[in-house]
Protein backbone atom coordinates (compact mmCIF):
# COMPACT_ATOMS: atom_id res chain seq x y z
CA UNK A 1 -19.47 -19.90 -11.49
CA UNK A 2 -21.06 -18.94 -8.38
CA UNK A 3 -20.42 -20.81 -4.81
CA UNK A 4 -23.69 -20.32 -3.24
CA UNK A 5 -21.88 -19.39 -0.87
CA UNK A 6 -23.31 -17.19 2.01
CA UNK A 7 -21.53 -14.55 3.50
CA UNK A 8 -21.06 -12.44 6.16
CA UNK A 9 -19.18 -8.95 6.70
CA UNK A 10 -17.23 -8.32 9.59
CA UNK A 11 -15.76 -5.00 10.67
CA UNK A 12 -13.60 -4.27 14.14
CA UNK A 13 -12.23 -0.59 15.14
CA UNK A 14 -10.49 -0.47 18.47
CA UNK A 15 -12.06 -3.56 19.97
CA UNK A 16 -12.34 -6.73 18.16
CA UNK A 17 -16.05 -8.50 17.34
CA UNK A 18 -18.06 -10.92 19.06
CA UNK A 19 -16.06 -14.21 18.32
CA UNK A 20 -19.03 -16.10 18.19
CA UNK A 21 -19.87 -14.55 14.06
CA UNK A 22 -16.60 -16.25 13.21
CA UNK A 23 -16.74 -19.52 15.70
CA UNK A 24 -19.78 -19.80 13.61
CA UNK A 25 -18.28 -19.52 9.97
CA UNK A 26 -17.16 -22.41 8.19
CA UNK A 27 -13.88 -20.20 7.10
CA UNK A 28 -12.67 -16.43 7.36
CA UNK A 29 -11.23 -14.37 5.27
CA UNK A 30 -9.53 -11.22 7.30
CA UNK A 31 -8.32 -8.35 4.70
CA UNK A 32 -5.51 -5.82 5.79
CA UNK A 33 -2.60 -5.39 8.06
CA UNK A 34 -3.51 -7.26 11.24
CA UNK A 35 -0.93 -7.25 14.60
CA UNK A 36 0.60 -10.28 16.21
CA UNK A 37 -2.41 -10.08 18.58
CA UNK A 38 -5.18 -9.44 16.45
CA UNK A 39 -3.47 -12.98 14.27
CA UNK A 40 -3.34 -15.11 17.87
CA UNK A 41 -7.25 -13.57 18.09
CA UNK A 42 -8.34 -14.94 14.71
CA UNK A 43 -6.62 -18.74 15.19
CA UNK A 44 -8.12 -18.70 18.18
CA UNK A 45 -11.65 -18.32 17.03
CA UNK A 46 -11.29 -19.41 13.16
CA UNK A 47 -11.65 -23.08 11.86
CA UNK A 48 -10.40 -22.11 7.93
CA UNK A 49 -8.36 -18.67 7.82
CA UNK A 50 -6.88 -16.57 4.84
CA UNK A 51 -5.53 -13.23 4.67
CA UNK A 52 -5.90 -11.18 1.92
CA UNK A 53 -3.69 -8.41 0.95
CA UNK A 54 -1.51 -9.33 3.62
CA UNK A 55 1.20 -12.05 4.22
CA UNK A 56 1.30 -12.66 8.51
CA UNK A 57 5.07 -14.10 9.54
CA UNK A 58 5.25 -17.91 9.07
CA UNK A 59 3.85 -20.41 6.69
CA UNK A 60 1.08 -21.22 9.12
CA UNK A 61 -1.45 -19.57 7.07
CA UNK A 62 -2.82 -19.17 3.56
CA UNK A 63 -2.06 -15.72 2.16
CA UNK A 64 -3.14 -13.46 -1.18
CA UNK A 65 -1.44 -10.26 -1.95
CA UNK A 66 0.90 -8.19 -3.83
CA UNK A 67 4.42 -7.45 -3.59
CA UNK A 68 4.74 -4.30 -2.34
CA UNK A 69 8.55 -3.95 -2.00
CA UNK A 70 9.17 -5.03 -5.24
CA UNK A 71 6.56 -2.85 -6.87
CA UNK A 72 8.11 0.13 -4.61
CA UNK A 73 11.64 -0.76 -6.33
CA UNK A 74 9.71 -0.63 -9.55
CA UNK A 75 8.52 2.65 -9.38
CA UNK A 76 11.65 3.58 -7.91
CA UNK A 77 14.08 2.57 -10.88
CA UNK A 78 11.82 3.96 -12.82
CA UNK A 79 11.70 7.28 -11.63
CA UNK A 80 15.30 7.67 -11.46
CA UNK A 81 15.88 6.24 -14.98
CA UNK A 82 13.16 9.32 -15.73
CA UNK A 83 16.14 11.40 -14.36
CA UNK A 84 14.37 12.03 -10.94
CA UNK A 85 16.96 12.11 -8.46
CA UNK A 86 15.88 13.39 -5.39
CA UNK A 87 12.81 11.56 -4.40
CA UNK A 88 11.09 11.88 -0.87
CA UNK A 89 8.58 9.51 0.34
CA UNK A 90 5.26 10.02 2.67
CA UNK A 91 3.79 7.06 4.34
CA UNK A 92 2.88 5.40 7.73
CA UNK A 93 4.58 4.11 10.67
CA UNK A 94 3.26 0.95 11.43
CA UNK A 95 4.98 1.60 15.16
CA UNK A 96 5.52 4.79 16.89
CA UNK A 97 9.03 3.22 17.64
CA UNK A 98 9.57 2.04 14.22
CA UNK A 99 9.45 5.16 11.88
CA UNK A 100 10.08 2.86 8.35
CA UNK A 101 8.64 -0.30 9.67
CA UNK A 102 6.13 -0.45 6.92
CA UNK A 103 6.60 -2.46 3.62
CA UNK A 104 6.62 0.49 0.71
CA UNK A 105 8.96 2.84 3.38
CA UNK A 106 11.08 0.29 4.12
CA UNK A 107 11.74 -0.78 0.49
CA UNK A 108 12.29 3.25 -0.23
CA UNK A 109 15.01 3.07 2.47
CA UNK A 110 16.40 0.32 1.42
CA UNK A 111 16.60 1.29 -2.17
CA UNK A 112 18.20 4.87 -1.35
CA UNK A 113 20.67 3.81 0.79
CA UNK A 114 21.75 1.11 -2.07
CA UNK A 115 22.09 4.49 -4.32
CA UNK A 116 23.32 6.32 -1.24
CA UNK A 117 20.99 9.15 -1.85
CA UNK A 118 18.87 8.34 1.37
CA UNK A 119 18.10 11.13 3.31
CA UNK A 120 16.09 11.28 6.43
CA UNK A 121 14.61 15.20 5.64
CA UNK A 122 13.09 13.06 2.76
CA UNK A 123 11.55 10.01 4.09
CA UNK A 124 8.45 11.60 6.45
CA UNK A 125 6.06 8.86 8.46
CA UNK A 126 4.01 8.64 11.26
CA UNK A 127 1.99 6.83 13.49
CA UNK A 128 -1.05 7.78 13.30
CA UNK A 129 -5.29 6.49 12.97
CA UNK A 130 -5.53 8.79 9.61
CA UNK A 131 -2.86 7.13 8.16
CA UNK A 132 -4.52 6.71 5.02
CA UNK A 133 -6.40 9.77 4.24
CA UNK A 134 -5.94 13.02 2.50
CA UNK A 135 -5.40 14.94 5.56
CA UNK A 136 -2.78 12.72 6.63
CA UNK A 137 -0.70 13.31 3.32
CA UNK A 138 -1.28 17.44 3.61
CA UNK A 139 -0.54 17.50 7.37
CA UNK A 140 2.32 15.83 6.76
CA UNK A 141 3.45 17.50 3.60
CA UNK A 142 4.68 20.14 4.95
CA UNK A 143 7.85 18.30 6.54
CA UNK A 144 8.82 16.99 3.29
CA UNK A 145 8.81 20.69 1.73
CA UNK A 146 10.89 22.61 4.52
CA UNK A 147 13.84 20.40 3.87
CA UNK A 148 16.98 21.70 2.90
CA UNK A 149 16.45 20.70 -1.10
CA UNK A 150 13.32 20.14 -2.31
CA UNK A 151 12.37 16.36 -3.70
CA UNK A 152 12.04 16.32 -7.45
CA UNK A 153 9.68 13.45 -7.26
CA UNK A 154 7.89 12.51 -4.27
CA UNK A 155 6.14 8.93 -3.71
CA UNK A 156 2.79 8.07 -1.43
CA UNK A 157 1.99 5.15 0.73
CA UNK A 158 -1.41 5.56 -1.06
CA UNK A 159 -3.54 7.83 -3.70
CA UNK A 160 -5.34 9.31 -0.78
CA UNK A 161 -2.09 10.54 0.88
CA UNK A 162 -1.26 11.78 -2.38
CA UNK A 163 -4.44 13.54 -2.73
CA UNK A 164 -3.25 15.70 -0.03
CA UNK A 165 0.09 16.30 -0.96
CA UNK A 166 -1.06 17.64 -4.13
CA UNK A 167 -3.22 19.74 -2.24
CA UNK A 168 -0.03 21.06 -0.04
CA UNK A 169 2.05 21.54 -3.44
CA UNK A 170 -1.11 23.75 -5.06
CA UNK A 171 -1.22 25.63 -2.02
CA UNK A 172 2.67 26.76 -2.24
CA UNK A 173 2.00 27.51 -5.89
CA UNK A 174 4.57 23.98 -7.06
CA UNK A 175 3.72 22.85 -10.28
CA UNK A 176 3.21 19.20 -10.60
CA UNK A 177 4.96 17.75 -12.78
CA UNK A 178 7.34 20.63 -13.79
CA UNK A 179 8.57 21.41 -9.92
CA UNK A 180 7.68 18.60 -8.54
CA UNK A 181 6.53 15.33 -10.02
CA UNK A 182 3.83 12.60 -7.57
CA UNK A 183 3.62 9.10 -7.70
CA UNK A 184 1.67 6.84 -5.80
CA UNK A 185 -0.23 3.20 -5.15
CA UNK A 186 -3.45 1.63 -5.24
CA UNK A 187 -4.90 3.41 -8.40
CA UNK A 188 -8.25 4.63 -6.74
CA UNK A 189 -10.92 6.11 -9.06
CA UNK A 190 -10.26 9.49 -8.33
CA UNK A 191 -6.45 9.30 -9.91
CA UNK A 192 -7.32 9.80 -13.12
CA UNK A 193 -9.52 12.80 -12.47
CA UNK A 194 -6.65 14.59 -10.28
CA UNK A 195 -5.17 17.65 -12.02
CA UNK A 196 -2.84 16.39 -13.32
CA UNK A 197 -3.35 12.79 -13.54
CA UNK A 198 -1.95 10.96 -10.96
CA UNK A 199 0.96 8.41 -11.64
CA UNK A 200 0.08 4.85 -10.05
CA UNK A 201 0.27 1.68 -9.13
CA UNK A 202 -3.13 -0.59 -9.63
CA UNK A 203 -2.34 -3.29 -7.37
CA UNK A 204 -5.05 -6.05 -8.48
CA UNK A 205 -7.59 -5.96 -5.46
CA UNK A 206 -10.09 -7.81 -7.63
CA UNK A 207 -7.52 -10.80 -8.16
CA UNK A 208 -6.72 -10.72 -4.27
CA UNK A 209 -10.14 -11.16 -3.47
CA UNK A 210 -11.10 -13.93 -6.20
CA UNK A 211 -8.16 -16.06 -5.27
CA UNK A 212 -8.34 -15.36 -1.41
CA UNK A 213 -12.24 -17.11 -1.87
CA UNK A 214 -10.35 -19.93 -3.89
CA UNK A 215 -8.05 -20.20 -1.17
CA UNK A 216 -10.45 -20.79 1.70
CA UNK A 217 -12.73 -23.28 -0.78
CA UNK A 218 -9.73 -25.36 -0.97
CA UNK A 219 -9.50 -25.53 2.71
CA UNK A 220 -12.49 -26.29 3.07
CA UNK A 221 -12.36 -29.25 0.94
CA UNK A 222 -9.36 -30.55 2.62
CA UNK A 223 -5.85 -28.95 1.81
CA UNK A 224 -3.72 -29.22 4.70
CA UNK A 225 -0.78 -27.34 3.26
CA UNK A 226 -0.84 -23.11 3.14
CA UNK A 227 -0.48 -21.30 0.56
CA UNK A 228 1.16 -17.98 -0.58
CA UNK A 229 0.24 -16.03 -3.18
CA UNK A 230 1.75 -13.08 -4.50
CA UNK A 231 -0.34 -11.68 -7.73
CA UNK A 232 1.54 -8.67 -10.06
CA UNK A 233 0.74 -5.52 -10.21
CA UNK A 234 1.65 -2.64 -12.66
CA UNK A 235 2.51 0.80 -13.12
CA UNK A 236 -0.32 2.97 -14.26
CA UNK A 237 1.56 6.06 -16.20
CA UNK A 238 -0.24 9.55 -16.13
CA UNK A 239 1.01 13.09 -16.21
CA UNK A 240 2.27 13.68 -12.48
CA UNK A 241 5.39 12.00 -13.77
CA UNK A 242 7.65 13.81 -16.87
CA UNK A 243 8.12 11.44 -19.81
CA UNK A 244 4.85 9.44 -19.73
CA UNK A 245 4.83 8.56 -23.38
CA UNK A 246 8.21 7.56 -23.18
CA UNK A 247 7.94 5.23 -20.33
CA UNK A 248 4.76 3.84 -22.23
CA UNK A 249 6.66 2.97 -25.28
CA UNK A 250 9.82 1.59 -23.64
């Protein structure tokens, strides 16, 4: 059914936009990790406001995404029940003080230092504007492979950081998945083209979106109490990973 609803796309970089597009919406929906500041900005200039794909502190505000720390101890338990036991992780920093302050490292921390395996040679992040590209993952590969003992397994923030490690792995003739195996999030279109097939997780970007527009309609019409939403997601099995068919049919 369509809204008829009429819509208007607003980006910001360093600086934020001219308040007056949103003073002038009827409701806003702002997609992505946004800071305290950037969240006082938008109630300050919003009437109706939802985030998608992100879940600000506090109850004040409706909110659409997808668990990211439990889909990180998802992949997580089941790589090691694959018999991966030395997994490294490359991600962001959402701080330069705060080197696992973001939700997937975090969960990886938290999860190796329940199976006391954590290691610090294996958990590389940092702060940084590419965060999310494939330069960032093969710039920072190599930090990951000059530790002491290899990974067996290493997870991504993202598939474009992944893009890059697999890159850095090629380069220092690893095979992937036989020396060591990739996993990653988002499920981008390129994953399944990747030699080898990348291991994923499709977080549902089409649900967040759908039920982030259902979200501000109901504003709109009236709901005073916020909502949070947390939609599942699911691993996508390829051949980066050992055991694929097994993991399929368990």
């Amino acid at each position: 059914m369509s809204l008829k609803i009429e819509t208007i796309k607003v980006y910001h970089t360093v600086s934020m936009p001219d308040p007056t597009l949103l003073q002038s919406a009827d409701g806003v929906i702002a997609i992505g990790i946004h800071s305290t500041a950037e969240i006082d900005w938008l109630r300050e200039h919003c009437r109706h406001l939802v985030f998608a794909d992100f879940a600000p502190p506090g109850d004040e505000f409706d909110s659409v995404g997808s668990d990211l720390r439990t889909a990180t101890r998802k992949m997580l338990n089941a790589l090691n029940d694959m018999g991966y036991k030395r997994i490294g992780f490359v991600g962001w920093a959402e701080s330069a003080d705060e080197p696992y302050s973001e939700t997937r490292c975090r969960a990886y921390v938290e999860w190796s230092r329940e199976f006391a395996t954590f290691d610090p040679s294996r958990c590389i992040t940092e702060h940084s504007m590419d965060r999310t590209t494939e330069e960032f993952g093969h710039r920072l590969a190599p930090r990951l492979l000059s530790s002491p003992e290899l990974p067996d397994a290493i997870l991504t923030s993202n598939d474009n950081i992944a893009v890059g490690i697999y890159r850095a792995l090629h380069e220092r003739g690893l095979r992937i998945p036989d020396d060591i195996a990739v996993a990653s999030f988002n499920d981008i279109s390129v994953a399944q083209f990747l030699n080898p097939p990348l291991t994923t997780i499709r977080l549902p970007a089409e649900e967040i979106g759908k039920t982030a527009v259902n979200l501000l309609v109901e504003r709109l019409g009236g709901r005073d109490l916020s909502r949070h939403i947390s939609i599942a997601n699911r691993i996508i099995w390829r051949r980066s990973t050992h055991a694929v068919q097994a993991m399929k049919s368990g």
